[in-house]
C-alpha atoms as a PDB file:
ATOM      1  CA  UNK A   1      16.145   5.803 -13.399  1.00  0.00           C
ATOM      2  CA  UNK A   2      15.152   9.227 -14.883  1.00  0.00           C
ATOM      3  CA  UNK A   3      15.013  12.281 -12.220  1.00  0.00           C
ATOM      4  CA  UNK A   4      13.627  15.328 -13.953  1.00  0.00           C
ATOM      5  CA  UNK A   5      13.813  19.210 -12.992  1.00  0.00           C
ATOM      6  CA  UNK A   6      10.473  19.784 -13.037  1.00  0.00           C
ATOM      7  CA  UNK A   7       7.391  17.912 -11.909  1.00  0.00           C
ATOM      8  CA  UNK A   8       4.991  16.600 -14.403  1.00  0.00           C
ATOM      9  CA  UNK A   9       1.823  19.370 -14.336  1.00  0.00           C
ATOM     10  CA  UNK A  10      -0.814  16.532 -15.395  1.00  0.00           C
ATOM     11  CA  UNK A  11       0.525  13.018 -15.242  1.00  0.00           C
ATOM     12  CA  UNK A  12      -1.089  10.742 -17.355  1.00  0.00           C
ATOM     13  CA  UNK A  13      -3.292   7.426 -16.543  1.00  0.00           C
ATOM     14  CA  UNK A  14      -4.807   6.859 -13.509  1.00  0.00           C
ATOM     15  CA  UNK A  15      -3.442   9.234 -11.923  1.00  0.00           C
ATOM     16  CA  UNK A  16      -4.344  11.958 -13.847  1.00  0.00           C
ATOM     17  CA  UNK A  17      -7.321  12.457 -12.138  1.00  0.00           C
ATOM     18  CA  UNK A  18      -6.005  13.420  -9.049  1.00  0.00           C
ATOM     19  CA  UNK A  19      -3.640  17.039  -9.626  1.00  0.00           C
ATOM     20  CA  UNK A  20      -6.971  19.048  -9.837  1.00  0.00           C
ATOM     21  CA  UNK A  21      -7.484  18.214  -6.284  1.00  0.00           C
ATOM     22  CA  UNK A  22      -4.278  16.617  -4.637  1.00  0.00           C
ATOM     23  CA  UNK A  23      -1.135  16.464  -4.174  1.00  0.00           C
ATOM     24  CA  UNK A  24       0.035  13.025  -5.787  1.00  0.00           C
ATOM     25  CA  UNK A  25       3.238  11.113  -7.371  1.00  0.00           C
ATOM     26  CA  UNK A  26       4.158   7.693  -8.887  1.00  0.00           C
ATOM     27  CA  UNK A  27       7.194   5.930 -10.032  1.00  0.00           C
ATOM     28  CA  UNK A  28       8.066   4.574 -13.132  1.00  0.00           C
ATOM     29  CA  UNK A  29      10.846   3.839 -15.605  1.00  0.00           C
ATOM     30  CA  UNK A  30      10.305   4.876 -18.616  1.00  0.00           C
ATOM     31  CA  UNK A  31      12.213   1.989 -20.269  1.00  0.00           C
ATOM     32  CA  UNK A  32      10.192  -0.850 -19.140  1.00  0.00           C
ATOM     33  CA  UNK A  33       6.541   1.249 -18.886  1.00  0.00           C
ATOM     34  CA  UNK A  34       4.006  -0.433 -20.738  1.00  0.00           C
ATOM     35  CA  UNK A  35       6.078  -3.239 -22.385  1.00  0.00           C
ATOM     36  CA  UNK A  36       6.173  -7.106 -22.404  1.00  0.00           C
ATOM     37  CA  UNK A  37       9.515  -6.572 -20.780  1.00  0.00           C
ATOM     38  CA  UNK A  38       7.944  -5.418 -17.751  1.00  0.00           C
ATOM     39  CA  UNK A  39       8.073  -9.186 -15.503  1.00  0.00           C
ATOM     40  CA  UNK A  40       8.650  -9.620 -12.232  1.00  0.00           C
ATOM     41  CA  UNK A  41      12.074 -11.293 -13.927  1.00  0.00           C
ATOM     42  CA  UNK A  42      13.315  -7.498 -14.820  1.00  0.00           C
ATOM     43  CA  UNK A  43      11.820  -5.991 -11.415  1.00  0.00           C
ATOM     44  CA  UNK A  44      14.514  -5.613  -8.922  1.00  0.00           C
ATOM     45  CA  UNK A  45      13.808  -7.461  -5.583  1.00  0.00           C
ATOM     46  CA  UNK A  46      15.675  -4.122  -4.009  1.00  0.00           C
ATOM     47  CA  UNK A  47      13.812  -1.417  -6.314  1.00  0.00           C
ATOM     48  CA  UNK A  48      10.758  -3.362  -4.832  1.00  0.00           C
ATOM     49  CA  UNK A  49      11.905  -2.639  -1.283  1.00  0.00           C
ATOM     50  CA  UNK A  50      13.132   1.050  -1.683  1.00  0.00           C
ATOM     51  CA  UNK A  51       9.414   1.517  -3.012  1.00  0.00           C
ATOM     52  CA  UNK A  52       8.093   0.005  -0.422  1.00  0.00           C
ATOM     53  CA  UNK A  53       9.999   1.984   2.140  1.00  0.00           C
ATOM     54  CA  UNK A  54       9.436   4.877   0.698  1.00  0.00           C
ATOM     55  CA  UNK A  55       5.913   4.879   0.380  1.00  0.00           C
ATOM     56  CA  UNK A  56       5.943   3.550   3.845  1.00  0.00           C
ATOM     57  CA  UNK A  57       7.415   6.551   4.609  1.00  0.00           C
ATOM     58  CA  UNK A  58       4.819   9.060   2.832  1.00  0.00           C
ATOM     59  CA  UNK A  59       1.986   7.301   5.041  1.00  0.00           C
ATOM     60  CA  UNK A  60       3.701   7.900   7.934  1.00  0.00           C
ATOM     61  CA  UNK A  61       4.491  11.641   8.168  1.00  0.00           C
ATOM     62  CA  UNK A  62       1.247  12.296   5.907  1.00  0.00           C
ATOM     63  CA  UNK A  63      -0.484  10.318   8.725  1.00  0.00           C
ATOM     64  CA  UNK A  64       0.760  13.243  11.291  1.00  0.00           C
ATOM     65  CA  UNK A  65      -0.187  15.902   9.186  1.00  0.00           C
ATOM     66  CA  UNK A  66      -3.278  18.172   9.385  1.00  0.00           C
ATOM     67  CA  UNK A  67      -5.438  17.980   5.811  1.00  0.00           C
ATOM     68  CA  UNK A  68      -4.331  21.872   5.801  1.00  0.00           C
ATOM     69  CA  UNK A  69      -0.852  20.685   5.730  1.00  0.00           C
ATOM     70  CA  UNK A  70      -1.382  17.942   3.389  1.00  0.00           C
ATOM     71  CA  UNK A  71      -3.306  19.737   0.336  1.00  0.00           C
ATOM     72  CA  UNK A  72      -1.093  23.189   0.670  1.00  0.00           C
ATOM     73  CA  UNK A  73      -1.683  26.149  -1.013  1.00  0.00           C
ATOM     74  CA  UNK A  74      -2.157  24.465  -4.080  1.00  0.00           C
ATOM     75  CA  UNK A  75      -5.376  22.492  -3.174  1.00  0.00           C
ATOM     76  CA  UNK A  76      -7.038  25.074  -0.326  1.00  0.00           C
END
Protein backbone atom coordinates (compact mmCIF):
# COMPACT_ATOMS: atom_id res chain seq x y z
CA UNK A 1 0.00 0.00 0.00
CA UNK A 2 1.27 3.49 -1.05
CA UNK A 3 1.18 6.31 1.87
CA UNK A 4 2.10 9.64 0.36
CA UNK A 5 3.37 13.03 2.06
CA UNK A 6 0.97 15.04 0.76
CA UNK A 7 -2.74 14.76 0.12
CA UNK A 8 -4.04 14.65 -3.34
CA UNK A 9 -5.46 18.55 -4.04
CA UNK A 10 -8.21 17.18 -6.63
CA UNK A 11 -8.64 13.44 -6.64
CA UNK A 12 -9.87 12.12 -9.63
CA UNK A 13 -13.33 10.15 -10.47
CA UNK A 14 -16.14 10.35 -8.51
CA UNK A 15 -14.83 11.87 -6.07
CA UNK A 16 -13.57 14.70 -7.61
CA UNK A 17 -16.51 16.49 -7.21
CA UNK A 18 -16.48 16.79 -3.73
CA UNK A 19 -12.89 18.96 -2.56
CA UNK A 20 -14.62 22.25 -3.72
CA UNK A 21 -16.99 21.76 -0.93
CA UNK A 22 -15.84 18.91 1.54
CA UNK A 23 -13.62 17.37 3.21
CA UNK A 24 -13.34 13.75 1.58
CA UNK A 25 -10.85 10.59 1.11
CA UNK A 26 -10.81 7.11 -0.54
CA UNK A 27 -8.59 4.16 -0.66
CA UNK A 28 -7.03 2.53 -3.33
CA UNK A 29 -3.99 0.61 -4.53
CA UNK A 30 -2.62 1.75 -7.23
CA UNK A 31 -1.52 -1.70 -8.48
CA UNK A 32 -4.78 -3.32 -8.87
CA UNK A 33 -6.95 0.20 -9.73
CA UNK A 34 -8.79 -0.18 -12.76
CA UNK A 35 -7.53 -3.64 -13.93
CA UNK A 36 -9.00 -7.13 -14.67
CA UNK A 37 -6.88 -8.14 -11.75
CA UNK A 38 -9.04 -6.38 -9.47
CA UNK A 39 -11.48 -9.79 -8.16
CA UNK A 40 -12.69 -10.40 -5.10
CA UNK A 41 -9.88 -13.45 -5.53
CA UNK A 42 -6.96 -10.63 -5.06
CA UNK A 43 -9.09 -8.58 -2.35
CA UNK A 44 -7.94 -9.43 1.05
CA UNK A 45 -10.77 -10.73 3.36
CA UNK A 46 -8.66 -8.58 6.19
CA UNK A 47 -7.99 -5.34 3.91
CA UNK A 48 -11.88 -5.69 3.59
CA UNK A 49 -12.30 -5.53 7.36
CA UNK A 50 -9.65 -2.79 8.24
CA UNK A 51 -11.81 -0.72 5.62
CA UNK A 52 -14.65 -1.45 7.08
CA UNK A 53 -13.51 -0.52 10.54
CA UNK A 54 -12.13 2.31 9.60
CA UNK A 55 -14.78 3.89 7.87
CA UNK A 56 -16.87 2.72 10.70
CA UNK A 57 -14.84 4.75 12.58
CA UNK A 58 -15.08 8.14 10.43
CA UNK A 59 -19.05 7.86 10.88
CA UNK A 60 -18.76 7.65 14.27
CA UNK A 61 -16.74 10.64 15.55
CA UNK A 62 -18.01 12.66 12.33
CA UNK A 63 -21.47 11.69 13.74
CA UNK A 64 -20.48 13.77 17.11
CA UNK A 65 -19.19 16.55 15.37
CA UNK A 66 -20.82 19.97 14.73
CA UNK A 67 -20.98 20.74 10.62
CA UNK A 68 -18.53 23.72 11.84
CA UNK A 69 -16.22 21.10 12.97
CA UNK A 70 -16.67 18.86 10.13
CA UNK A 71 -16.08 21.30 6.98
CA UNK A 72 -13.09 23.40 8.87
CA UNK A 73 -11.59 26.29 7.72
CA UNK A 74 -11.25 24.97 4.46
CA UNK A 75 -15.01 24.66 3.55
CA UNK A 76 -16.59 27.74 5.91
Amino acid sequence: MAIYAAPETRPGGELGAFPPVAPSLHIIDHTFYHTTMDTPELVPASGLQNTVQAFAKIIDEVDSMEMREIRGELYP
